[in-house]
PDB file of N, CA and C in Angstrom:
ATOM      1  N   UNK A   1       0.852  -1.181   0.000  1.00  0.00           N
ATOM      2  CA  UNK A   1       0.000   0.000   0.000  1.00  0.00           C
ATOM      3  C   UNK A   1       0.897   1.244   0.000  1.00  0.00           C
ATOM      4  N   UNK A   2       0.475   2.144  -0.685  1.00  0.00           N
ATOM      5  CA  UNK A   2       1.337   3.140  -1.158  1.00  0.00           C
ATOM      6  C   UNK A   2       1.099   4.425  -0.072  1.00  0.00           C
ATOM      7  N   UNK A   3       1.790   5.038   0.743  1.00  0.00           N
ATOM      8  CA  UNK A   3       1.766   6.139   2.010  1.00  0.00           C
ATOM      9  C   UNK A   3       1.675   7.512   1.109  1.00  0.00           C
ATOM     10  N   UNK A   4       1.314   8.504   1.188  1.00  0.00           N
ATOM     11  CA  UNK A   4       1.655  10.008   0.961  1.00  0.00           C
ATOM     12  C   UNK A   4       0.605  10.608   1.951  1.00  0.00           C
ATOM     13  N   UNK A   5       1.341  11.575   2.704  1.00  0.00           N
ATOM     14  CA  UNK A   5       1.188  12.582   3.431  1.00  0.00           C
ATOM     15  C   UNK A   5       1.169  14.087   2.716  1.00  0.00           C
ATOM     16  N   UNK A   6      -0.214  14.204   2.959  1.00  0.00           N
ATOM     17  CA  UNK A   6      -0.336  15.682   1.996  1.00  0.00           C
ATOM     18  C   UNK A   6      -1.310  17.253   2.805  1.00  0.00           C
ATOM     19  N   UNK A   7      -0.975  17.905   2.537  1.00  0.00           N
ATOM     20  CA  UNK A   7      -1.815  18.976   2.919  1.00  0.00           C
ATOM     21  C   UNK A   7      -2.326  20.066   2.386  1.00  0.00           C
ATOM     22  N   UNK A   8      -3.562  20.527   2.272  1.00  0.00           N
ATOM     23  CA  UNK A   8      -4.228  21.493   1.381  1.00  0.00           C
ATOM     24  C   UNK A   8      -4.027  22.608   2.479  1.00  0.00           C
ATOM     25  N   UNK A   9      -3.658  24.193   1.582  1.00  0.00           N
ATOM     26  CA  UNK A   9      -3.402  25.392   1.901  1.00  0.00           C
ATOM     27  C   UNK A   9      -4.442  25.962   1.378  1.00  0.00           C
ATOM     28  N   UNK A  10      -5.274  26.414   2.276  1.00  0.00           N
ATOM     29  CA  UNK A  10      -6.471  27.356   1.584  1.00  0.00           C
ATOM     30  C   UNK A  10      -6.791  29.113   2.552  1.00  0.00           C
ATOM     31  N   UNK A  11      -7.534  29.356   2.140  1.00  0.00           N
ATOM     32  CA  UNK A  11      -8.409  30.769   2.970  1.00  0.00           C
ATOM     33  C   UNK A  11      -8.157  30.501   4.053  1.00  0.00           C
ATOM     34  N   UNK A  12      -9.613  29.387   4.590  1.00  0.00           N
ATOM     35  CA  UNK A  12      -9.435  29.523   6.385  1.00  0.00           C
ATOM     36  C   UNK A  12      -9.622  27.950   6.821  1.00  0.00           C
ATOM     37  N   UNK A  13      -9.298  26.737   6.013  1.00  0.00           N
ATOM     38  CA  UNK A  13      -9.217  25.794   6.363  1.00  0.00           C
ATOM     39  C   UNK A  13     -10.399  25.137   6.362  1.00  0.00           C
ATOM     40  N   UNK A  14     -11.353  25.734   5.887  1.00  0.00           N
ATOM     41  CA  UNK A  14     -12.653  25.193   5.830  1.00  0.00           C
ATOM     42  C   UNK A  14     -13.716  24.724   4.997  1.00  0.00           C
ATOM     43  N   UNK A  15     -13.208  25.063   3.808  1.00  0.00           N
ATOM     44  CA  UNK A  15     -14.205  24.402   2.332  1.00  0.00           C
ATOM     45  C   UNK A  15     -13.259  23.320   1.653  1.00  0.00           C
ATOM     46  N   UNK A  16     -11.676  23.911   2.113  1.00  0.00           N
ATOM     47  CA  UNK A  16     -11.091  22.775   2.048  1.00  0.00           C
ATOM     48  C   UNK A  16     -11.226  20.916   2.847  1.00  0.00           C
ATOM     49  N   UNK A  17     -11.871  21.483   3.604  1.00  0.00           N
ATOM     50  CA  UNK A  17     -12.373  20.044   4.874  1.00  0.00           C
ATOM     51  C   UNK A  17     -13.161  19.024   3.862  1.00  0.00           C
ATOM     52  N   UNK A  18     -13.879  19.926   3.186  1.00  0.00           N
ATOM     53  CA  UNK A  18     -14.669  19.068   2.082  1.00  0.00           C
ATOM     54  C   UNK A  18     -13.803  18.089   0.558  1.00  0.00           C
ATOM     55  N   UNK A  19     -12.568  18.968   0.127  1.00  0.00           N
ATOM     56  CA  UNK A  19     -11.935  18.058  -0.512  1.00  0.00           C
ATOM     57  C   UNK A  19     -11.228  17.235   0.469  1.00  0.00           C
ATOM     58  N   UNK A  20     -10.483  16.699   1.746  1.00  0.00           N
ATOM     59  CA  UNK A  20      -9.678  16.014   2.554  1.00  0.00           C
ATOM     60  C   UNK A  20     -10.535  14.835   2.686  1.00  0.00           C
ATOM     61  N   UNK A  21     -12.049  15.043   2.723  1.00  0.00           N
ATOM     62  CA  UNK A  21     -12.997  14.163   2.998  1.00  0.00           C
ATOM     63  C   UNK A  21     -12.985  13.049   1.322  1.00  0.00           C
ATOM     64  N   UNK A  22     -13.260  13.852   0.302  1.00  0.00           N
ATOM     65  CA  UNK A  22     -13.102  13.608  -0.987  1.00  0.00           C
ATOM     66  C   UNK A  22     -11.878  12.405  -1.317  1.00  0.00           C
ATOM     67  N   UNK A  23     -10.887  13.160  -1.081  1.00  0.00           N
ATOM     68  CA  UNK A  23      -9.972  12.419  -1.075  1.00  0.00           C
ATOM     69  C   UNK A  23      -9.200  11.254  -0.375  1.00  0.00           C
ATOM     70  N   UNK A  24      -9.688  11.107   0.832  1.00  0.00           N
ATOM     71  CA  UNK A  24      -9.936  10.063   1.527  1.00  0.00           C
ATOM     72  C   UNK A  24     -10.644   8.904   1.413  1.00  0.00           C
ATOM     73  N   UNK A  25     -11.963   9.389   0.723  1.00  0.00           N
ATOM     74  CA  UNK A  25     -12.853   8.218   0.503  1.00  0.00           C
ATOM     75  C   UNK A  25     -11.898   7.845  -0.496  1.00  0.00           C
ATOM     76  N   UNK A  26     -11.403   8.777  -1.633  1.00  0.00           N
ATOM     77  CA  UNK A  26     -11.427   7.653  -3.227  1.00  0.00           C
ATOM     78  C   UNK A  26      -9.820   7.005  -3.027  1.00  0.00           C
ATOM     79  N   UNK A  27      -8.835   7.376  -1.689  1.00  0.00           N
ATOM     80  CA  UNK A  27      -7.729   7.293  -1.564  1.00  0.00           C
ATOM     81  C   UNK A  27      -7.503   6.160  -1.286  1.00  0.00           C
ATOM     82  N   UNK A  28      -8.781   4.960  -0.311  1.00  0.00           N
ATOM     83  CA  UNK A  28      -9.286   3.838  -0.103  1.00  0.00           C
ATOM     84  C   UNK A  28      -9.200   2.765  -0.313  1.00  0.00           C
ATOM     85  N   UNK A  29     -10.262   3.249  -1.861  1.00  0.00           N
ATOM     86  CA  UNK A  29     -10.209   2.311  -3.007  1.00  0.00           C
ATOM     87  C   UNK A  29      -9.179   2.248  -3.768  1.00  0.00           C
ATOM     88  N   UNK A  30      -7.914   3.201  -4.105  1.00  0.00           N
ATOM     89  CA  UNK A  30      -6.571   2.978  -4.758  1.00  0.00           C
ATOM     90  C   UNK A  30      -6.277   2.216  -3.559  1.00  0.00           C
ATOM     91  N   UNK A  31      -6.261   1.708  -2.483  1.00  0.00           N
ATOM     92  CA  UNK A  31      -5.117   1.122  -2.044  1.00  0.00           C
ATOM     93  C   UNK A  31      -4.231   1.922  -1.352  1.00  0.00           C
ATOM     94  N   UNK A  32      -4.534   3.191  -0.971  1.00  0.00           N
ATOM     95  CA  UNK A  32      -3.445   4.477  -0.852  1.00  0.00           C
ATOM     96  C   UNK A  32      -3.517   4.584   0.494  1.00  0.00           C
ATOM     97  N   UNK A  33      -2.837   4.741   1.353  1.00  0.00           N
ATOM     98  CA  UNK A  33      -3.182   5.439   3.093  1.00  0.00           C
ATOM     99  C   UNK A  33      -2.593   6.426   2.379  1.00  0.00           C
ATOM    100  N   UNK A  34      -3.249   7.436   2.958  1.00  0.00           N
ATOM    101  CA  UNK A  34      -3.511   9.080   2.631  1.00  0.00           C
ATOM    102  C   UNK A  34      -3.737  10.046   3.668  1.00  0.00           C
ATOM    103  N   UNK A  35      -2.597  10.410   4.241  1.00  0.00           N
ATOM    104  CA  UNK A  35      -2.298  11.217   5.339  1.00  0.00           C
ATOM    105  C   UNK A  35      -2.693  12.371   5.136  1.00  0.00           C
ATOM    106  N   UNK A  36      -4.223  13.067   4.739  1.00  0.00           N
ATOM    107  CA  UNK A  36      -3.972  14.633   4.203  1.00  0.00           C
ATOM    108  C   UNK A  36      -4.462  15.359   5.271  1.00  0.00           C
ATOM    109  N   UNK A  37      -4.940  16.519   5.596  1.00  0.00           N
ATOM    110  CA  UNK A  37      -4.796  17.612   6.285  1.00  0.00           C
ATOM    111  C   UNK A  37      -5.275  19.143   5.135  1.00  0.00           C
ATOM    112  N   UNK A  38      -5.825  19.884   6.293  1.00  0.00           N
ATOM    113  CA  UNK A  38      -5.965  21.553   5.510  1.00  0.00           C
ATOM    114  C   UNK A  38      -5.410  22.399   6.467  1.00  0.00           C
ATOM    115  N   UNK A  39      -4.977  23.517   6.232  1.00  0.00           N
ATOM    116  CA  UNK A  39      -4.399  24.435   7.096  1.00  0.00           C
ATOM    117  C   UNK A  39      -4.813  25.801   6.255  1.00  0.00           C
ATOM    118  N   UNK A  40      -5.068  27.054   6.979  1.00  0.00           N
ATOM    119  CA  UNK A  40      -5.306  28.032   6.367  1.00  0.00           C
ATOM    120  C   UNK A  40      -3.793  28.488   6.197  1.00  0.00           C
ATOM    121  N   UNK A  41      -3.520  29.270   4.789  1.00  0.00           N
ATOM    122  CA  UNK A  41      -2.351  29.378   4.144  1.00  0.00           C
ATOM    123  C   UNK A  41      -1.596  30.642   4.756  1.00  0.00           C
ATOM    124  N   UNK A  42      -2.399  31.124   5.295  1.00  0.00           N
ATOM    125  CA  UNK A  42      -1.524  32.713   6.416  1.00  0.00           C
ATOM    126  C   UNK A  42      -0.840  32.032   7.034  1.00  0.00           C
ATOM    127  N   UNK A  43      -0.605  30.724   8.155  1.00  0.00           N
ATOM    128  CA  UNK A  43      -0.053  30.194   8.859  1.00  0.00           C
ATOM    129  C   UNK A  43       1.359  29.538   8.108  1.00  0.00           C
ATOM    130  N   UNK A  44       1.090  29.512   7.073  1.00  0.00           N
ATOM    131  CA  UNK A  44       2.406  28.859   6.129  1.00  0.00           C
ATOM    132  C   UNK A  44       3.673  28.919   7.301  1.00  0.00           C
ATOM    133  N   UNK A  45       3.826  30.509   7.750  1.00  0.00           N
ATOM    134  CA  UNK A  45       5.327  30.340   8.362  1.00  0.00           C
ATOM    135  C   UNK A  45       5.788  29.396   9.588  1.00  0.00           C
ATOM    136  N   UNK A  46       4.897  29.118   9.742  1.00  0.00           N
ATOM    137  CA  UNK A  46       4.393  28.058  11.564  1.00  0.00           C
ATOM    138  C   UNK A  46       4.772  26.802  10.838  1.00  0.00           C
ATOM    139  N   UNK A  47       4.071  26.664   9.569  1.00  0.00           N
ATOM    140  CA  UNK A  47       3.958  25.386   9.481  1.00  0.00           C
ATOM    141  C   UNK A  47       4.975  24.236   9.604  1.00  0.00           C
ATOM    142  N   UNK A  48       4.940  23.163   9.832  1.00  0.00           N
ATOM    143  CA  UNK A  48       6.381  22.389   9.471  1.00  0.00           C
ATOM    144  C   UNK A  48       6.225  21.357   8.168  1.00  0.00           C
ATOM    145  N   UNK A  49       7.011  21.715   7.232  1.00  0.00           N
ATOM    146  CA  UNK A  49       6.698  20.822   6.145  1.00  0.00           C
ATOM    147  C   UNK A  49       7.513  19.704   6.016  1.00  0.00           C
ATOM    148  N   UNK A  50       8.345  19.009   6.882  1.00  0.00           N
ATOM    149  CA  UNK A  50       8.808  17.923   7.108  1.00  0.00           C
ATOM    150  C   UNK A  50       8.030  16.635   7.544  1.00  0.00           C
ATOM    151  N   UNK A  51       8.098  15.699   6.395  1.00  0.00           N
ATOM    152  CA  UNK A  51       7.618  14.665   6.087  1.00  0.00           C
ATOM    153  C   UNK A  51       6.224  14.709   5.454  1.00  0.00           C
ATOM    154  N   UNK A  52       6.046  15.522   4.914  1.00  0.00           N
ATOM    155  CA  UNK A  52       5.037  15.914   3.711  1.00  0.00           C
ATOM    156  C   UNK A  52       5.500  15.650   2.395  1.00  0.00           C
ATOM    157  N   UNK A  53       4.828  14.994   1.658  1.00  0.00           N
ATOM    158  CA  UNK A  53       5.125  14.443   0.401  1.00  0.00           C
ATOM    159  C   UNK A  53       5.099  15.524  -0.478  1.00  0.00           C
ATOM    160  N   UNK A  54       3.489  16.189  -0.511  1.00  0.00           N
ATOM    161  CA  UNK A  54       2.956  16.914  -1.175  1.00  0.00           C
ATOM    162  C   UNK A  54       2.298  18.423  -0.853  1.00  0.00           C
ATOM    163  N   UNK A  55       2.199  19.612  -1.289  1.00  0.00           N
ATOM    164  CA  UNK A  55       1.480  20.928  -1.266  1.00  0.00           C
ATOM    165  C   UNK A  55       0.583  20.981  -1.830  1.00  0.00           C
ATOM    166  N   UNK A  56      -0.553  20.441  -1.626  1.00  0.00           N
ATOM    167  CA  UNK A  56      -1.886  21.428  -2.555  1.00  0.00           C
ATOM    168  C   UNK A  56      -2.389  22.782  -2.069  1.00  0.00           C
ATOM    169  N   UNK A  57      -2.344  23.592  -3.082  1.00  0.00           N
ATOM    170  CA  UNK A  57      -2.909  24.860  -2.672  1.00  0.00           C
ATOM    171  C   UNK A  57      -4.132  24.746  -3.764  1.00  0.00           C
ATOM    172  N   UNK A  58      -5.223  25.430  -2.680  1.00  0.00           N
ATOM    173  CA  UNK A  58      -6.574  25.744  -3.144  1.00  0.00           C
ATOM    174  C   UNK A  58      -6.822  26.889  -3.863  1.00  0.00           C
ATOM    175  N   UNK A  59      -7.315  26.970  -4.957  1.00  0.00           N
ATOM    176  CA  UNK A  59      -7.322  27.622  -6.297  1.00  0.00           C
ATOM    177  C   UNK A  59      -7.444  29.479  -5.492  1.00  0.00           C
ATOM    178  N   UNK A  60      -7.825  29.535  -4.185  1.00  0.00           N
ATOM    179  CA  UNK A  60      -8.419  30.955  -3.997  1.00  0.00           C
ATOM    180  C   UNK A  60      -6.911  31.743  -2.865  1.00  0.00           C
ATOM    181  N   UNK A  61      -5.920  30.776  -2.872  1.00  0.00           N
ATOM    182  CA  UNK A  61      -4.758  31.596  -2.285  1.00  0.00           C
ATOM    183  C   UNK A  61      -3.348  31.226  -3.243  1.00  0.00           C
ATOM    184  N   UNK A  62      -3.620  31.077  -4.579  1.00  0.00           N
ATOM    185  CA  UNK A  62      -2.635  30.497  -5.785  1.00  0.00           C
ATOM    186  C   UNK A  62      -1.808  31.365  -5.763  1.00  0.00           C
ATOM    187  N   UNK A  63      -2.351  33.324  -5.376  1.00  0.00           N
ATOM    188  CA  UNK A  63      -1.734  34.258  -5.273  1.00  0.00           C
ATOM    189  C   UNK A  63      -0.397  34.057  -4.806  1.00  0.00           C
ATOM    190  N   UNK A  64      -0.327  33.241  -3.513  1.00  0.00           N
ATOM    191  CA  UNK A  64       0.203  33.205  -2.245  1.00  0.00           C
ATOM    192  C   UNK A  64       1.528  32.130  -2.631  1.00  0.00           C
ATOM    193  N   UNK A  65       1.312  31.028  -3.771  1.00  0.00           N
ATOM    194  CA  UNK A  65       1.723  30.028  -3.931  1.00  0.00           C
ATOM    195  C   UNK A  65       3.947  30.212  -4.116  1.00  0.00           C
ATOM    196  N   UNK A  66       4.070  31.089  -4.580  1.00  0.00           N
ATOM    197  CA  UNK A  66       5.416  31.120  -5.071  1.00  0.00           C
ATOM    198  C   UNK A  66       6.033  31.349  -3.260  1.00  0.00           C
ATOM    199  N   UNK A  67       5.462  32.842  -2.605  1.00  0.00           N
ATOM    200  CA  UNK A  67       5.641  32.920  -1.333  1.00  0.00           C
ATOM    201  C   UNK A  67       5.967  31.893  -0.780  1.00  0.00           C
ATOM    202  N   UNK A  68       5.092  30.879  -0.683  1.00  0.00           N
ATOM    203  CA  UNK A  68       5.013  29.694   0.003  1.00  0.00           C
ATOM    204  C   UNK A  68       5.983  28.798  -0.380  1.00  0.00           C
ATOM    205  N   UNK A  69       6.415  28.631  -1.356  1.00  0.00           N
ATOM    206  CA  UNK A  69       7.109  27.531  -1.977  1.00  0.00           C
ATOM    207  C   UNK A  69       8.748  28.264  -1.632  1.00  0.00           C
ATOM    208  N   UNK A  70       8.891  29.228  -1.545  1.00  0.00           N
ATOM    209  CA  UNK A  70      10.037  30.040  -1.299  1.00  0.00           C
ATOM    210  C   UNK A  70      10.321  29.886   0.076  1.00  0.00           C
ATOM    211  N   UNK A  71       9.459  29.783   0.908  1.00  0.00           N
ATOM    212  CA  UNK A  71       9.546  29.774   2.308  1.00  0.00           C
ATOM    213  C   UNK A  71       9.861  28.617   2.517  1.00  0.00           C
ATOM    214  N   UNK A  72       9.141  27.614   2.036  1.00  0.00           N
ATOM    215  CA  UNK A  72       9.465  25.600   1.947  1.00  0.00           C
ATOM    216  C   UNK A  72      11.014  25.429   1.706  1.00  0.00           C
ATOM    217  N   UNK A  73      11.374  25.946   0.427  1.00  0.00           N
ATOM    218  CA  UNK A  73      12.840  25.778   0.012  1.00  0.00           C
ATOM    219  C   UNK A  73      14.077  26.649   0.698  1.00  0.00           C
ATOM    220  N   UNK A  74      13.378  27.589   1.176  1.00  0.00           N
ATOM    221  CA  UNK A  74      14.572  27.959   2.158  1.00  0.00           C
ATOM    222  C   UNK A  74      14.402  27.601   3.815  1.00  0.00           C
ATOM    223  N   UNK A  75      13.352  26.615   4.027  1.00  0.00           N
ATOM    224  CA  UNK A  75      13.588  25.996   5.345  1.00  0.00           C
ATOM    225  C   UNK A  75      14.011  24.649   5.018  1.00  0.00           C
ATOM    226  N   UNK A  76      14.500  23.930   3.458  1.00  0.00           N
ATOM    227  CA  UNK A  76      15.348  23.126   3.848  1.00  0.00           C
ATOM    228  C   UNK A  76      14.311  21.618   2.599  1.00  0.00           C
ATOM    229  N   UNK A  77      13.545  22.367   2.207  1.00  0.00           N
ATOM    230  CA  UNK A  77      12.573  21.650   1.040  1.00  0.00           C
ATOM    231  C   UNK A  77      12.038  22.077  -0.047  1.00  0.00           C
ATOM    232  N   UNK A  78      13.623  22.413  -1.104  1.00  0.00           N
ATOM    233  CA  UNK A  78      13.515  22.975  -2.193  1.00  0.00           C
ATOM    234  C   UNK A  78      12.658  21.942  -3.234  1.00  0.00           C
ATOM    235  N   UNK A  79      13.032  20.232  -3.152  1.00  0.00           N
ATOM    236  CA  UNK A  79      11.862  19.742  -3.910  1.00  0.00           C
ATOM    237  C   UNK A  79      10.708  19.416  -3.893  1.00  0.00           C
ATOM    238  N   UNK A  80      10.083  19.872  -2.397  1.00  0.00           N
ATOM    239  CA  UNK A  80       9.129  19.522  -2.226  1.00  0.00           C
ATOM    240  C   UNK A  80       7.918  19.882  -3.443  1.00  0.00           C
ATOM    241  N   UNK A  81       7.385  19.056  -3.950  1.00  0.00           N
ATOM    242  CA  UNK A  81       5.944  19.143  -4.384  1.00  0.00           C
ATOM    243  C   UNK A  81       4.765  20.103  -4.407  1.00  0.00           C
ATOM    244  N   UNK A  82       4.105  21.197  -5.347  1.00  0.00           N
ATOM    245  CA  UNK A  82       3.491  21.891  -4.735  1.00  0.00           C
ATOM    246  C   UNK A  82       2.576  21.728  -5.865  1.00  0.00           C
ATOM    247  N   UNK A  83       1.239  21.694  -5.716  1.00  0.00           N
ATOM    248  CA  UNK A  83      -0.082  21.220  -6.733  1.00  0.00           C
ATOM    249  C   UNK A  83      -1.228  22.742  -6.717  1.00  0.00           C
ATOM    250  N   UNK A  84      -1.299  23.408  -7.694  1.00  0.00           N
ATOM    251  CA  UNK A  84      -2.683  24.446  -7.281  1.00  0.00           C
ATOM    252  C   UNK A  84      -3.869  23.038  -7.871  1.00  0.00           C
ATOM    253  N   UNK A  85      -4.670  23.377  -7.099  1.00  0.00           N
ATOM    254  CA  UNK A  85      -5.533  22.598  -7.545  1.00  0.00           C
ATOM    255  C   UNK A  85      -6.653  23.406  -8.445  1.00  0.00           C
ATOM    256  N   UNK A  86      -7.053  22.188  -9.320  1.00  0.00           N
ATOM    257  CA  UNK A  86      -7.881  23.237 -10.492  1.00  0.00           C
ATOM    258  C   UNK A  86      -9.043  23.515  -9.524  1.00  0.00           C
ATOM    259  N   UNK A  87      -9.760  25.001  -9.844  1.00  0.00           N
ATOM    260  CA  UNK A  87     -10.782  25.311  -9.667  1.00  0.00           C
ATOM    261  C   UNK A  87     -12.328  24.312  -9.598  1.00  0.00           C
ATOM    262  N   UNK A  88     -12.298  24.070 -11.193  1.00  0.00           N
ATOM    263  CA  UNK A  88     -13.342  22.890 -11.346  1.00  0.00           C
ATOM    264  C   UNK A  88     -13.477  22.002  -9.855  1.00  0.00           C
ATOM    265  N   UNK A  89     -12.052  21.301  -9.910  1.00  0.00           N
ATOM    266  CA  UNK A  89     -12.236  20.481  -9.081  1.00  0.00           C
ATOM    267  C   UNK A  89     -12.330  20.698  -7.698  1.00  0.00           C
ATOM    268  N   UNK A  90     -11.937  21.247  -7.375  1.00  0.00           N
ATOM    269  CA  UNK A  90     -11.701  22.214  -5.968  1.00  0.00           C
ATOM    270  C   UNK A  90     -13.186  22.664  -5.698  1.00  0.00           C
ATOM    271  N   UNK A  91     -13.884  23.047  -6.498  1.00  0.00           N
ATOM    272  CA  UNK A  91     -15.569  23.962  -5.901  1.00  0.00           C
ATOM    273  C   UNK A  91     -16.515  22.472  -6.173  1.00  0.00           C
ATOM    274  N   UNK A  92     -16.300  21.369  -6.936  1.00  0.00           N
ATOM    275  CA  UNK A  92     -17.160  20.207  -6.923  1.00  0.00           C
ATOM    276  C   UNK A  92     -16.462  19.179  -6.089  1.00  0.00           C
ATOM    277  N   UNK A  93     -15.241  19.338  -5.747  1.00  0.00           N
ATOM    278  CA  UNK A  93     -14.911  18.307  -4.145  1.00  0.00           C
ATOM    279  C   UNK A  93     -14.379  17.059  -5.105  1.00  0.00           C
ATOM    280  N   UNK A  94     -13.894  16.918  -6.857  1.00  0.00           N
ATOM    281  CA  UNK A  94     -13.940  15.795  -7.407  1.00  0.00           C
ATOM    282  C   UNK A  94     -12.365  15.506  -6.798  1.00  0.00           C
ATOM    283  N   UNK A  95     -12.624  14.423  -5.497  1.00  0.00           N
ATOM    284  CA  UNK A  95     -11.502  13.812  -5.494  1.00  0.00           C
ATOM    285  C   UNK A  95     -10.578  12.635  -5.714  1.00  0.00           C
ATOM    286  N   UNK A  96     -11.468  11.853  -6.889  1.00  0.00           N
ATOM    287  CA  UNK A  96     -10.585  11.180  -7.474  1.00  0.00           C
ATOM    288  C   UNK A  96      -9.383  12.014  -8.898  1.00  0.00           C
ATOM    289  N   UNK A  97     -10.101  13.183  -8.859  1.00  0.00           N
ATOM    290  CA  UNK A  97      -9.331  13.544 -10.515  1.00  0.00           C
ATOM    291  C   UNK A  97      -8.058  14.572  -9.855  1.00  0.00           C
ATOM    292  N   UNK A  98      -8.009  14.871  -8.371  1.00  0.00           N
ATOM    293  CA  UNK A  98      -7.297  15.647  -7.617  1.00  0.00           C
ATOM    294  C   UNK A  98      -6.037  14.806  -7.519  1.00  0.00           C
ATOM    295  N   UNK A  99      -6.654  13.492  -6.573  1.00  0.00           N
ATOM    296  CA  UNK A  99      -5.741  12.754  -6.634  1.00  0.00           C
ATOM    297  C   UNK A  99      -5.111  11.562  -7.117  1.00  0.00           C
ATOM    298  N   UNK A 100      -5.329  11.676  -8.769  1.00  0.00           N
ATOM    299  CA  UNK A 100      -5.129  11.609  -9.939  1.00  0.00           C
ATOM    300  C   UNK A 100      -3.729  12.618 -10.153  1.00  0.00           C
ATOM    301  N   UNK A 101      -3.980  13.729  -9.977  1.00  0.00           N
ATOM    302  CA  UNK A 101      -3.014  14.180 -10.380  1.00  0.00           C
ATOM    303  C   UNK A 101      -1.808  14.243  -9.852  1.00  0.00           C
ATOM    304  N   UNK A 102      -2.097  14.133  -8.183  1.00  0.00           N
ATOM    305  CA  UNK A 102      -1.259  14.102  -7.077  1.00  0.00           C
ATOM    306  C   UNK A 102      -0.200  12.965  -7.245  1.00  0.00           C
ATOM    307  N   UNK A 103      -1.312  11.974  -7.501  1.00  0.00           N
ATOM    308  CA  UNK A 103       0.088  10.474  -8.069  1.00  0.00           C
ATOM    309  C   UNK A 103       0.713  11.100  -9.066  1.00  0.00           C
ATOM    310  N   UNK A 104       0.484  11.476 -10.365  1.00  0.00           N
ATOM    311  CA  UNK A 104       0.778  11.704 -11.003  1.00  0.00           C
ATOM    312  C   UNK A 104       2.449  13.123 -11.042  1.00  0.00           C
ATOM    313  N   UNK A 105       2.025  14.150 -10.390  1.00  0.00           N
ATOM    314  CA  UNK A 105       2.847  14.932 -10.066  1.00  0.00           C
ATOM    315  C   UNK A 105       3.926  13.918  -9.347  1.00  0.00           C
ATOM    316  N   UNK A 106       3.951  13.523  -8.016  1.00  0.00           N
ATOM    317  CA  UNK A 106       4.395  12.778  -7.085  1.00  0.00           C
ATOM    318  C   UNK A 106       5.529  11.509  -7.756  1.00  0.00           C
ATOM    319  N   UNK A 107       4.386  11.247  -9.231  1.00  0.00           N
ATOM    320  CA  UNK A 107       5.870  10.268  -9.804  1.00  0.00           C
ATOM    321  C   UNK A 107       6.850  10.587 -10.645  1.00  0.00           C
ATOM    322  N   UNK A 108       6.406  11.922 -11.214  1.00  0.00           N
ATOM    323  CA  UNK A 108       6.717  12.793 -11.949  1.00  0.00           C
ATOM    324  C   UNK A 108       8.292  13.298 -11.035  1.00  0.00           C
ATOM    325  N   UNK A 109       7.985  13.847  -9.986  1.00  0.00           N
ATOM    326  CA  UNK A 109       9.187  14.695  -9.021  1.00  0.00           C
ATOM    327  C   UNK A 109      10.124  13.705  -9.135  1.00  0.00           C
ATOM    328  N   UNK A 110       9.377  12.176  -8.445  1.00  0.00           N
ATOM    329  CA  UNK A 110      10.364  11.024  -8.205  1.00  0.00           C
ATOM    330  C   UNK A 110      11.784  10.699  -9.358  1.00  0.00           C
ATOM    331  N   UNK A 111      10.996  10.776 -10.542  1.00  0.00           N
ATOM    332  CA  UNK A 111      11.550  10.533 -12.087  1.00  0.00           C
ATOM    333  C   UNK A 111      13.046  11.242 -12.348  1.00  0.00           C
ATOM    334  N   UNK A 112      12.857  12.763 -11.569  1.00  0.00           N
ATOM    335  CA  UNK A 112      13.668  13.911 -11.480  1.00  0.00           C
ATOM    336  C   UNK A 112      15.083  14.027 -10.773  1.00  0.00           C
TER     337      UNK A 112
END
């Protein structure tokens, strides 16, 4: 069974609750334990991104995304992984096509 630990960066941690749920159920049926999590994205500097596979950021703080990824790589996780998630999918909760892509990115980095 395949592990990734992931976390969605959004507004205020809370419409995101609805994709973590999403992605859990369909994470299941792959066979996947799926460690995910939401955090509102102001907190970025608190955060600790050690032993996180993956970054999804939620389509409504994408603004924020380079910030963030700058802050990751200079605390010591320049390859870490960072996903905006599409809109579409993000406001209909589709979380098999999310994390679809997440493998996908994830084997992609590995390849690198």
């Amino acid at each position: 069974m395949r592990k990734i630990k992931a976390v969605i960066l959004c507004a205020s941690a809370m419409s995101s609750s609805m994709m973590v749920e999403a992605l859990r159920k369909v994470a299941g049926g792959k066979e996947i334990d799926l460690d995910v999590s939401c955090s509102a994205s102001l907190r970025y500097r608190t955060f600790d991104f050690g032993g996180i596979d993956i970054v999804l950021i939620a389509p409504q703080v994408k603004g924020q995304m380079k910030a963030i990824q700058k802050f990751a790589a200079e605390k010591g996780y320049p390859d870490l992984p960072f996903m905006l998630i599409p809109m579409r999918e993000y406001g209909l909760a589709k979380g098999e096509a999310v994390l679809d892509m997440m493998l996908e990115m994830l084997d992609n980095s590995k390849e690198e």
